[in-house]
Protein backbone atom coordinates (compact mmCIF):
# COMPACT_ATOMS: atom_id res chain seq x y z
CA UNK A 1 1.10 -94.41 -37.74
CA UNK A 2 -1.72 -92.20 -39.23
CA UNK A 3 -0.77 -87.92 -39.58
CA UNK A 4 -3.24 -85.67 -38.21
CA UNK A 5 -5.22 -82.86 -40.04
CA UNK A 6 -2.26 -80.39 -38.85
CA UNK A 7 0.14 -82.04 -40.58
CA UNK A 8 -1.43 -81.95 -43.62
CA UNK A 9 0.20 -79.97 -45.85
CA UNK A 10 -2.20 -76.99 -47.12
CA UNK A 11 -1.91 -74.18 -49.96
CA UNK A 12 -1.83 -70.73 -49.44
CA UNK A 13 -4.79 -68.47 -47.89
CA UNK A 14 -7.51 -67.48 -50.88
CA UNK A 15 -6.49 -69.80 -53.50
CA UNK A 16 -9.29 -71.80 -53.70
CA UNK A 17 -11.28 -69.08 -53.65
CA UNK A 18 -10.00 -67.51 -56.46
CA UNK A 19 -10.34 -70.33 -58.41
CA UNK A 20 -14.35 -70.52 -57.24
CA UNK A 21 -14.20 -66.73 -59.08
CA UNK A 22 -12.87 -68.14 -62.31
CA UNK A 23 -15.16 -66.62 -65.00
CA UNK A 24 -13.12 -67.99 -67.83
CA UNK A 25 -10.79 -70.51 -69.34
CA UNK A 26 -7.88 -68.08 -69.00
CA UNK A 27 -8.64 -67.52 -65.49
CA UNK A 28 -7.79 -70.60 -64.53
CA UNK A 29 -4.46 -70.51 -66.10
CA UNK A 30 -2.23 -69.51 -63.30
CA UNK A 31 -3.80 -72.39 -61.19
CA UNK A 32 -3.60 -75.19 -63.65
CA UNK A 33 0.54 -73.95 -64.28
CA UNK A 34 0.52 -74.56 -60.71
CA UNK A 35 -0.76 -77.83 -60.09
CA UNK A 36 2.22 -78.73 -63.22
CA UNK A 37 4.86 -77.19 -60.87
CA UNK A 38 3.65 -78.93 -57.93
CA UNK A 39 3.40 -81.96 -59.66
CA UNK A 40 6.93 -81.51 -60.74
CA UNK A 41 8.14 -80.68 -57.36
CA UNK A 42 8.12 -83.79 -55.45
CA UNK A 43 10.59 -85.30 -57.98
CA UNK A 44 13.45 -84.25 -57.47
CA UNK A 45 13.26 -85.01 -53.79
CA UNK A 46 11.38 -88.73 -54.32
CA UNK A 47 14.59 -88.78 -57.03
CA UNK A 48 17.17 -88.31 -54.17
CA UNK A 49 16.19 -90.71 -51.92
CA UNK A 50 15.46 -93.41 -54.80
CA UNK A 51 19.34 -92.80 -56.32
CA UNK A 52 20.55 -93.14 -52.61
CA UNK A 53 19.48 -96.39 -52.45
CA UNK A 54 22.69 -98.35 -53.16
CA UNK A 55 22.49 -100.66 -56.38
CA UNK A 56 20.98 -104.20 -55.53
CA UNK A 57 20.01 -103.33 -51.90
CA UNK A 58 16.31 -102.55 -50.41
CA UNK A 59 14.90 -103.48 -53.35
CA UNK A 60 11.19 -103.18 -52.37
CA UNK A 61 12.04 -99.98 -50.78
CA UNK A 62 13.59 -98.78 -54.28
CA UNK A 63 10.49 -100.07 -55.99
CA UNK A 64 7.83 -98.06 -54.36
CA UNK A 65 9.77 -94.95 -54.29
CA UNK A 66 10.39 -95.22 -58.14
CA UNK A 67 6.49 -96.33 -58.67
CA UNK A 68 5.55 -93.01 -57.29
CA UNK A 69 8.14 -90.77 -59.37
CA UNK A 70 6.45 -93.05 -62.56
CA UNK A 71 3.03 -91.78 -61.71
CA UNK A 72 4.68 -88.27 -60.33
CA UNK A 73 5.49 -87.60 -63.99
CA UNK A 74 2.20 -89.00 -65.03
CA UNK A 75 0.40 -86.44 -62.80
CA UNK A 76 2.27 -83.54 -64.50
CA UNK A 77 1.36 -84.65 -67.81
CA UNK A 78 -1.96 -85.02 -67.06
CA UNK A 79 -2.20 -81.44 -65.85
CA UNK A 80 -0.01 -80.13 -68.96
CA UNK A 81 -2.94 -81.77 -70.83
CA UNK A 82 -6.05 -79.73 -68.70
CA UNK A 83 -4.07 -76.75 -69.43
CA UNK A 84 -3.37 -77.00 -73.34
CA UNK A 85 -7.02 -78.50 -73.34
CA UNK A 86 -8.06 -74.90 -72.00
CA UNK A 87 -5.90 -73.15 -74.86
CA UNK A 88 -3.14 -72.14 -72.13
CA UNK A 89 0.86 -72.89 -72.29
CA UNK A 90 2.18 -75.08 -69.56
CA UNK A 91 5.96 -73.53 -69.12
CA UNK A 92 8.61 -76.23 -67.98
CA UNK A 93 12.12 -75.18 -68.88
CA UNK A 94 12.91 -72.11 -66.84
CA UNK A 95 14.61 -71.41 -63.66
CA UNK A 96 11.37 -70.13 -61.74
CA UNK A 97 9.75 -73.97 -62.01
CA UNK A 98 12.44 -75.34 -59.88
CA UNK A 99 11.43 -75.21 -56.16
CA UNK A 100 14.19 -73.78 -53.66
CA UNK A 101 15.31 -76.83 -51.55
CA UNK A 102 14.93 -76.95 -48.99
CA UNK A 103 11.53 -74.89 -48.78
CA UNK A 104 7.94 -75.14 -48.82
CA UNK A 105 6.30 -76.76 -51.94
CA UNK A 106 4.97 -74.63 -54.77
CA UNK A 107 1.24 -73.07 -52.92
CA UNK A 108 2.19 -74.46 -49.99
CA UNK A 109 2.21 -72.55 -46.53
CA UNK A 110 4.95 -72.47 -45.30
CA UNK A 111 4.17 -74.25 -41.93
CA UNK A 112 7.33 -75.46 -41.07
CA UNK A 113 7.20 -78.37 -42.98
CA UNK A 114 10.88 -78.02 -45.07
CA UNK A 115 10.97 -80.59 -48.09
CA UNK A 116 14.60 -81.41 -49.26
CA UNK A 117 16.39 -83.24 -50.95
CA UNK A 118 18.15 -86.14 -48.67
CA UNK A 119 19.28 -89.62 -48.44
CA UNK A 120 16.16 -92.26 -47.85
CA UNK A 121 15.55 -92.68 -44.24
CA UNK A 122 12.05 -94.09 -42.35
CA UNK A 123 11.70 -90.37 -40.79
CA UNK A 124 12.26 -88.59 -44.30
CA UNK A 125 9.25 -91.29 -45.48
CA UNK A 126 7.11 -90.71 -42.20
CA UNK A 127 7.63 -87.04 -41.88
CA UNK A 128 7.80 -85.86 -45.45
CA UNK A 129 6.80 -87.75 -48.22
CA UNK A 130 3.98 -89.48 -46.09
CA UNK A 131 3.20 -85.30 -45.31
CA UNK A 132 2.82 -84.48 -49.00
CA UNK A 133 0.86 -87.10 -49.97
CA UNK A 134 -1.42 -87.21 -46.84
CA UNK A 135 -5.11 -87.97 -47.68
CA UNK A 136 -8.13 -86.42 -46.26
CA UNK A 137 -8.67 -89.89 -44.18
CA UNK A 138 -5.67 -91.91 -43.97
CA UNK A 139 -5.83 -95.59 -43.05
CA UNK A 140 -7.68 -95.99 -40.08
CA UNK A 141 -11.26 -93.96 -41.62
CA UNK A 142 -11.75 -91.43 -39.09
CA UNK A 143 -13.42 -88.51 -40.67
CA UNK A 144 -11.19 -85.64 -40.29
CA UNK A 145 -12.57 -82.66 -39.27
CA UNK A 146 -12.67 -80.24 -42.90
CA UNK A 147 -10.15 -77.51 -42.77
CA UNK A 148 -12.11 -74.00 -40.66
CA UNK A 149 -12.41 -71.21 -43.52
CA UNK A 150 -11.74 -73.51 -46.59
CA UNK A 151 -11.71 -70.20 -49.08
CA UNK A 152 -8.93 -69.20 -47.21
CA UNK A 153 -6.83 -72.66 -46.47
CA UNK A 154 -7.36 -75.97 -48.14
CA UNK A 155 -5.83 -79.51 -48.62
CA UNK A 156 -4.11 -80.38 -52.07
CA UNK A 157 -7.11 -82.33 -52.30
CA UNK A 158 -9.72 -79.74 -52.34
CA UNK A 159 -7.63 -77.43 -54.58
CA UNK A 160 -8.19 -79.87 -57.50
CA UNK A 161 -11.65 -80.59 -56.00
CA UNK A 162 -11.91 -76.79 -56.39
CA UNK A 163 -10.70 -77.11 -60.15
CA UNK A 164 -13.24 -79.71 -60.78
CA UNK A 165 -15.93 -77.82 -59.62
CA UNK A 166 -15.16 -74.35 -61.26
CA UNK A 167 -14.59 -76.48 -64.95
CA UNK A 168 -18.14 -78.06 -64.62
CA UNK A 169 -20.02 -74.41 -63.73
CA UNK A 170 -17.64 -73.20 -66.78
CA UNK A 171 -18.49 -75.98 -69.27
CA UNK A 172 -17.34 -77.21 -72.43
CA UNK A 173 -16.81 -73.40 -74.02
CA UNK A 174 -13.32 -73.10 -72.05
CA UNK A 175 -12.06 -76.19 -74.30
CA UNK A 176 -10.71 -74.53 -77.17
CA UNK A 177 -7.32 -75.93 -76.86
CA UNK A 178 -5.80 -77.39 -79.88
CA UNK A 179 -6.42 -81.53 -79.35
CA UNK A 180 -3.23 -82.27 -81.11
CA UNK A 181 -1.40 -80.76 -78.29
CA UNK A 182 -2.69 -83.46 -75.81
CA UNK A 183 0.07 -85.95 -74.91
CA UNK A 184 -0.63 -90.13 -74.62
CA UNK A 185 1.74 -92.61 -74.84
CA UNK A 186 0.59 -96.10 -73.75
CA UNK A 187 4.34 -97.71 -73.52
CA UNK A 188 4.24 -96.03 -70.46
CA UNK A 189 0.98 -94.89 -69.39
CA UNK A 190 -2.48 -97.10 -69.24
CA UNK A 191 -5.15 -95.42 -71.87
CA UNK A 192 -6.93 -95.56 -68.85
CA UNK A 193 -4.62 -93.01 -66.78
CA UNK A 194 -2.92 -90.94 -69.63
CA UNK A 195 -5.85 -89.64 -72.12
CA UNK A 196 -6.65 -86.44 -74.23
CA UNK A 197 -8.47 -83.92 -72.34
CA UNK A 198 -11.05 -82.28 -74.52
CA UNK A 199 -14.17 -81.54 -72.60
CA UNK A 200 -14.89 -81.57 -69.52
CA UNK A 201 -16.29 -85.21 -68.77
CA UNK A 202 -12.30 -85.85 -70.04
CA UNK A 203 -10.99 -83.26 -67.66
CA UNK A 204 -12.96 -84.13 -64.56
CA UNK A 205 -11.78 -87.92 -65.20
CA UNK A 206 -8.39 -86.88 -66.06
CA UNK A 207 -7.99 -84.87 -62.76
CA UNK A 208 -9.70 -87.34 -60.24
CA UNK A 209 -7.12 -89.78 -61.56
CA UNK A 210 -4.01 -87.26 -59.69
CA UNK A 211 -5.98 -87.52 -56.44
CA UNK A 212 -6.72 -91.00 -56.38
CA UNK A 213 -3.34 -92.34 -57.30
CA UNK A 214 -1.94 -90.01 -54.67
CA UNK A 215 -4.50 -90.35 -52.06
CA UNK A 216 -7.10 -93.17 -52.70
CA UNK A 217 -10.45 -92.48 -51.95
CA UNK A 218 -12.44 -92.04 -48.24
CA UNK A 219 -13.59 -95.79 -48.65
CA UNK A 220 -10.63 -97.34 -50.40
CA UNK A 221 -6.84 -96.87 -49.97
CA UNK A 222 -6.33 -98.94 -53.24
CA UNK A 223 -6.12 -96.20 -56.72
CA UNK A 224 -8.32 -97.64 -59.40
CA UNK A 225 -5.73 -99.88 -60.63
CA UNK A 226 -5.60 -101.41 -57.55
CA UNK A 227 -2.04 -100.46 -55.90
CA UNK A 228 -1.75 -98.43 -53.16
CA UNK A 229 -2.23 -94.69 -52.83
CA UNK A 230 0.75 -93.04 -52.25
CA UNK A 231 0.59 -91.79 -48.93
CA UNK A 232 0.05 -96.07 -48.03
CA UNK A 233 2.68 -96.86 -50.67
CA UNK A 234 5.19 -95.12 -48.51
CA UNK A 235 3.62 -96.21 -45.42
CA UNK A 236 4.68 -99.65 -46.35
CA UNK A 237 8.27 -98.47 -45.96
CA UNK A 238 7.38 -98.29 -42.62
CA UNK A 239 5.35 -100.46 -41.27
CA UNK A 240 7.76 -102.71 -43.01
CA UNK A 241 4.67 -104.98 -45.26
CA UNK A 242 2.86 -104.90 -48.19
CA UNK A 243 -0.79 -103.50 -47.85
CA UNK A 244 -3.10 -105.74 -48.89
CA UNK A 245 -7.12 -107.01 -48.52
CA UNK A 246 -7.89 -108.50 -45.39
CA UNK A 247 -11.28 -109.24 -44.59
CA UNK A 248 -10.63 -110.47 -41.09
CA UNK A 249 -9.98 -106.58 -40.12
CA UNK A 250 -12.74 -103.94 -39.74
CA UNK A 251 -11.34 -101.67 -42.41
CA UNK A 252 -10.60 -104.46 -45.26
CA UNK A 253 -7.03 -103.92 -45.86
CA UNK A 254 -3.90 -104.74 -43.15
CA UNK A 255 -0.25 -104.55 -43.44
CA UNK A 256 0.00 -108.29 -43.98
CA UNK A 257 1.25 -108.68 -47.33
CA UNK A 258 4.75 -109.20 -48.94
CA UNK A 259 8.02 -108.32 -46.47
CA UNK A 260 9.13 -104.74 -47.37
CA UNK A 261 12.86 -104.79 -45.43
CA UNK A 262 14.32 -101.39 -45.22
CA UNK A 263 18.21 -101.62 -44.17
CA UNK A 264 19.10 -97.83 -43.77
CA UNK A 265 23.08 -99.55 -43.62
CA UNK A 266 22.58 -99.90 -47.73
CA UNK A 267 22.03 -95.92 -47.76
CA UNK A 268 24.90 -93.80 -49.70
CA UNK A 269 25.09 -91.16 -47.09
CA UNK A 270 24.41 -88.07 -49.37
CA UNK A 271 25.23 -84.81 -49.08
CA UNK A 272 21.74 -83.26 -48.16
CA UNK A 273 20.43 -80.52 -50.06
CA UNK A 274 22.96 -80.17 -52.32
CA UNK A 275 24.27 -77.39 -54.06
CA UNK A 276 26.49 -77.32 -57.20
CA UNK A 277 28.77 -74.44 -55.19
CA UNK A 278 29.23 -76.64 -52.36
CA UNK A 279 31.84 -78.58 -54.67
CA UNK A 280 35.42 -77.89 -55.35
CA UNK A 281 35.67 -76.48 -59.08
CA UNK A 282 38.07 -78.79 -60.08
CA UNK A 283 36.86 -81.90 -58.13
CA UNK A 284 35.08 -84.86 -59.76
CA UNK A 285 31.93 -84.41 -57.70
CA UNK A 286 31.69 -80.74 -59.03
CA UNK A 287 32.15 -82.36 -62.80
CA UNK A 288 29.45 -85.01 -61.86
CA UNK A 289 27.01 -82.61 -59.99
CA UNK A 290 26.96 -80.14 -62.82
CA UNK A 291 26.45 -83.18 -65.71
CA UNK A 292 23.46 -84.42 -63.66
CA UNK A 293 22.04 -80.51 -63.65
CA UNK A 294 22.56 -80.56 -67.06
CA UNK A 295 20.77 -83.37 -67.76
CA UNK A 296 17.93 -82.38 -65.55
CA UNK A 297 17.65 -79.51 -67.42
CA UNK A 298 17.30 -81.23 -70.70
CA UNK A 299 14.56 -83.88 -69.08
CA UNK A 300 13.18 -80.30 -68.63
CA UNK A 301 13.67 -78.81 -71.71
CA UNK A 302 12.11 -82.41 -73.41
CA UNK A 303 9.02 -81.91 -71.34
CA UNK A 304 8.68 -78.03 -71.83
CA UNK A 305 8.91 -79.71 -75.60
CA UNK A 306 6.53 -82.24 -75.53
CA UNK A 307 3.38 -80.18 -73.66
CA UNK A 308 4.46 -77.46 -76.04
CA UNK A 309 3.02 -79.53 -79.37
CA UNK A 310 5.04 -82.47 -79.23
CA UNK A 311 3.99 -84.72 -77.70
CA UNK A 312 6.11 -87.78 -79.05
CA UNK A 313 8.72 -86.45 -76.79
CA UNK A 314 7.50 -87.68 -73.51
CA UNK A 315 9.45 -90.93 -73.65
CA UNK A 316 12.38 -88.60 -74.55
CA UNK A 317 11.73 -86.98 -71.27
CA UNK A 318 11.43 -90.13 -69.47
CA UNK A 319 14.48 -91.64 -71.01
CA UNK A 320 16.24 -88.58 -69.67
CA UNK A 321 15.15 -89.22 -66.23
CA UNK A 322 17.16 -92.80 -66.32
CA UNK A 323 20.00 -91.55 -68.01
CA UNK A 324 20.39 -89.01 -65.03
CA UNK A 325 20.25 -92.16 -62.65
CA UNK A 326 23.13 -93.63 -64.58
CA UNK A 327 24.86 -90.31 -64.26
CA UNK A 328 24.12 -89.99 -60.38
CA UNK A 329 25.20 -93.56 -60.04
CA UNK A 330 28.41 -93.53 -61.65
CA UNK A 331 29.42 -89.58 -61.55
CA UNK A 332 27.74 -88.49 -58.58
CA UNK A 333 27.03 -90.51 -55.68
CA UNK A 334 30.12 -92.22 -55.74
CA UNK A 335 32.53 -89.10 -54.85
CA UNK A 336 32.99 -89.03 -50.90
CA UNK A 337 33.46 -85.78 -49.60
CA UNK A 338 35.82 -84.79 -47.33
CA UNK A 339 33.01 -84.94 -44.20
CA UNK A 340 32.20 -88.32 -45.35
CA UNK A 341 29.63 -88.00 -47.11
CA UNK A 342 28.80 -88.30 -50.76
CA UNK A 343 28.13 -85.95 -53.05
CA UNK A 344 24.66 -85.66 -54.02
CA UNK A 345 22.61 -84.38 -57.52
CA UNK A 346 21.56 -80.54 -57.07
CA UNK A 347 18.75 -80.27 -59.74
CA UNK A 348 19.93 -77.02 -60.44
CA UNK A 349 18.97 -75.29 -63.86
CA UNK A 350 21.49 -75.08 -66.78
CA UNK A 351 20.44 -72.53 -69.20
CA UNK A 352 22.65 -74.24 -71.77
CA UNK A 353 20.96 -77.18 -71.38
CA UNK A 354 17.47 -75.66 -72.17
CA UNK A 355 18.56 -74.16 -75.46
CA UNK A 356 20.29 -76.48 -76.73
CA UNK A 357 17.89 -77.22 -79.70
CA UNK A 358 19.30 -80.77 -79.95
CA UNK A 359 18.26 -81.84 -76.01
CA UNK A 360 14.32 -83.30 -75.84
CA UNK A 361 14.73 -84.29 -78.74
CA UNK A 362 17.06 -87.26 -78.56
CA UNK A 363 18.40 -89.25 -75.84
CA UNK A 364 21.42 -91.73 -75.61
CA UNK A 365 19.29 -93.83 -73.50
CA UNK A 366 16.29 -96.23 -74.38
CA UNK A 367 14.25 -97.52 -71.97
CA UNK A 368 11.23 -99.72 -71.52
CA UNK A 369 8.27 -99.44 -69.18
C-alpha cells in the first residue's frame, strides 16, 4: 500500500512563504515554536495506541510504535535546540500546545484528515499515522508530482526544507542563543542525533536528522542509522514483516524480514478520544484519567524546564512519560465503562501540575534507554 500526493498531509496556505521572507533570527520564531508543537503532537496519539496494546501481547507491534514516540521526543528536542540556538524561548507547559483531539495537526489544513486519539488498529496505522508521516516518495520511488503553488501549500517536508534554506541565506549572525541552553543527553540519544545547535552547519544537520528519521530519503527508506523511516516503520504493521535489504528486488529493500503479527483481539478497546468529563466524578476511571493528565502535564512542565536552561531535565521528562504508562496501565485502561469499553488517558492540561515547582524536577520513576 503506498498513499498518494493527496493524502499527504500539508500545512497551511503562505507558510512557507513567510518563512522564505524571514529577514531575521526573530522572524523565524513563530515557525521554529511550531515545528516543537508539531513535533509534540503526534504523541499523545502514537501514546494511545502504544498503552492499548495489552501487556505481553503484539510485541513487535508495541515496539515500533514506542520506537517512533522515542525519536518523536527526540525531534522536539532537536527543534527546542534550533530555537534557543536562535536566542528564542520554546514554550511547552501551557494549555494552547495541546492539540484539540480529534482535529487537524498544529499547521495542518484541515483536509479532512481527523487525528485522534484511539485504540491501535491496521486502519488507524494505514490511514493516520502512515498519513502524518508520509514521505515525498514512499516505497515504490515514483516521483510524486511537487505540490502546484508551493508558497501557498507544502508538505511537512518542504516546511523544514524551507527552514533550512532561509537559515543558510541568514547565516551564522542569527546564532546568538546562549549554548548552555542546548540540551544532549547520550543515555538516550546518539551524539550523532541529539547535538548542540550553534551555527548553522549544526542546525542544517540537526534539522535534516527530523526528516530523515521520519521520512528517509528519495533513494533510501532506511534513516541514517539504518532503521526504517517512520512512515515504513508503521507500514510494517501492515504488511505484517520487517523491511529489510533485498537485492533480488528492483528497489533494494522488500517486506521479507522478521514476522511482525498484529492480533487486534490483544487490543484494550479504549474509549476513543477521551475526555476527562466523559467520566463519572466519583468513578475510578475519572480518578485514573485525571492522575494520567496530571502527569502529562508535569512530563510537560519537565520539558518546558529543560529547553528553558536546564537541560539535565530531559531524562526527567522522559521518565515521566513511563511513569504515565504505569499509570494508564494500572489506573486507566483497566476501568470498563459501562458501553464496554475502557477508559482511556485524555492528555488534558492540569494547571496544578505545571506550577508545581517540585514536578520536572524529580520523578518516582528511573528508567534506562
Amino acid at each position: 500500500m503506498t498513499l498518494s500526493a493527496q493524502h499527504r498531509m500539508t500545512v497551511k496556505p503562505g507558510i512557507i512563504a513567510r518563512i522564505r521572507a524571514a529577514k531575521s533570527g526573530p522572524d523565524l520564531y513563530e515557525f521554529i515554536q511550531a515545528a516543537v508543537k508539531l513535533e509534540h503532537a503526534t504523541i499523545p496519539p502514537y501514546l494511545t495506541a502504544w498503552f492499548s496494546l495489552r501487556r505481553g501481547t503484539n510485541l513487535a507491534a508495541a515496539e515500533i510504535v514506542r520506537s517512533v514516540v522515542k525519536q518523536e521526543m527526540l525531534h522536539m528536542t532537536i527543534a527546542a535546540n534550533l530555537l534557543n540556538a536562535i536566542d528564542g524561548t520554546p514554550g511547552i507547559n501551557r494549555p494552547d500546545f495541546i492539540p484539540t483531539y480529534p482535529g487537524p495537526l498544529p499547521m495542518s489544513v484541515d483536509d479532512g484528515m481527523q487525528v485522534g486519539l484511539a485504540p491501535m488498529s491496521k486502519a488507524l496505522v494505514e490511514n493516520v499515522f502512515m498519513r502524518i508521516e508520509l514521505p515525498e516518495h514512499p516505497q515504490d520511488y515514483k516521483v510524486l508530482a511537487q505540490q502546484a503553488a508551493a508558497d501557498q501549500y507544502g508538505t511537512i517536508g518542504q516546511f523544514y526544507d524551507a527552514i533550512i534554506a532561509q537559515i543558510r541565506s541568514l547565516g551564522e549572525a542569527i546564532f546568538t542563543g546562549d549554548p548552555t541552553r542546548q540540551v544532549v543527553d547520550p543515555v538516550w540519544f546518539p551524539a550523532d542525533q541529539l547535538f548542540p545547535v550553534t551555527n548553522v552547519e549544526s542546525a542544517v544537520a540537526a534539522i535534516e536528522i527530523i526528516k530523515t528519521q521520519g521520512e528517509g530519503t528519495p533513494a533510501d527508506p532506511l534513516n541514517p542509522s539504518g532503521v526504517p523511516a517512520h512512515y515504513y516503520r508503521f507500514q510494517e504493521i501492515i504488511k505484517g514483516r520487517r523491511l529489510v535489504a533485498d537485492p533480488s528486488t528492483r528497489e533494494g529493500y522488500s517486506f521479507s524480514g522478521a514476522l511482525v503479527p498484529f492480533d487486534e483481539k490483544m487490543v484494550i478497546p479504549l474509549q476513543e478520544n477521551s475526555k476527562l468529563a466523559d467520566y463519572e466524578r466519583s468513578s475510578l476511571a475519572y480518578a485514573g484519567v485525571r492522575q494520567a493528565n496530571y502527569t502529562y502535564t508535569a512530563m510537560l512542565n519537565a520539558l518546558h524546564d529543560t529547553f528553558d536552561g536546564h537541560p539535565d531535565r530531559l531524562r526527567t521528562a522522559i521518565a515521566l512519560m513511563y511513569e504515565l504508562k504505569l499509570v494508564v496501565d494500572e489506573k486507566v485502561t483497566n476501568q470498563q465503562l459501562d458501553s464496554g469499553k475502557f477508559a482511556a488517558p485524555s492528555f488534558e492540561f492540569t494547571p496544578e501540575a505545571a506550577t508545581n515547582p517540585l514536578l520536572g524536577r524529580r520523578s518516582s520513576v528511573v528508567v534506562s534507554a
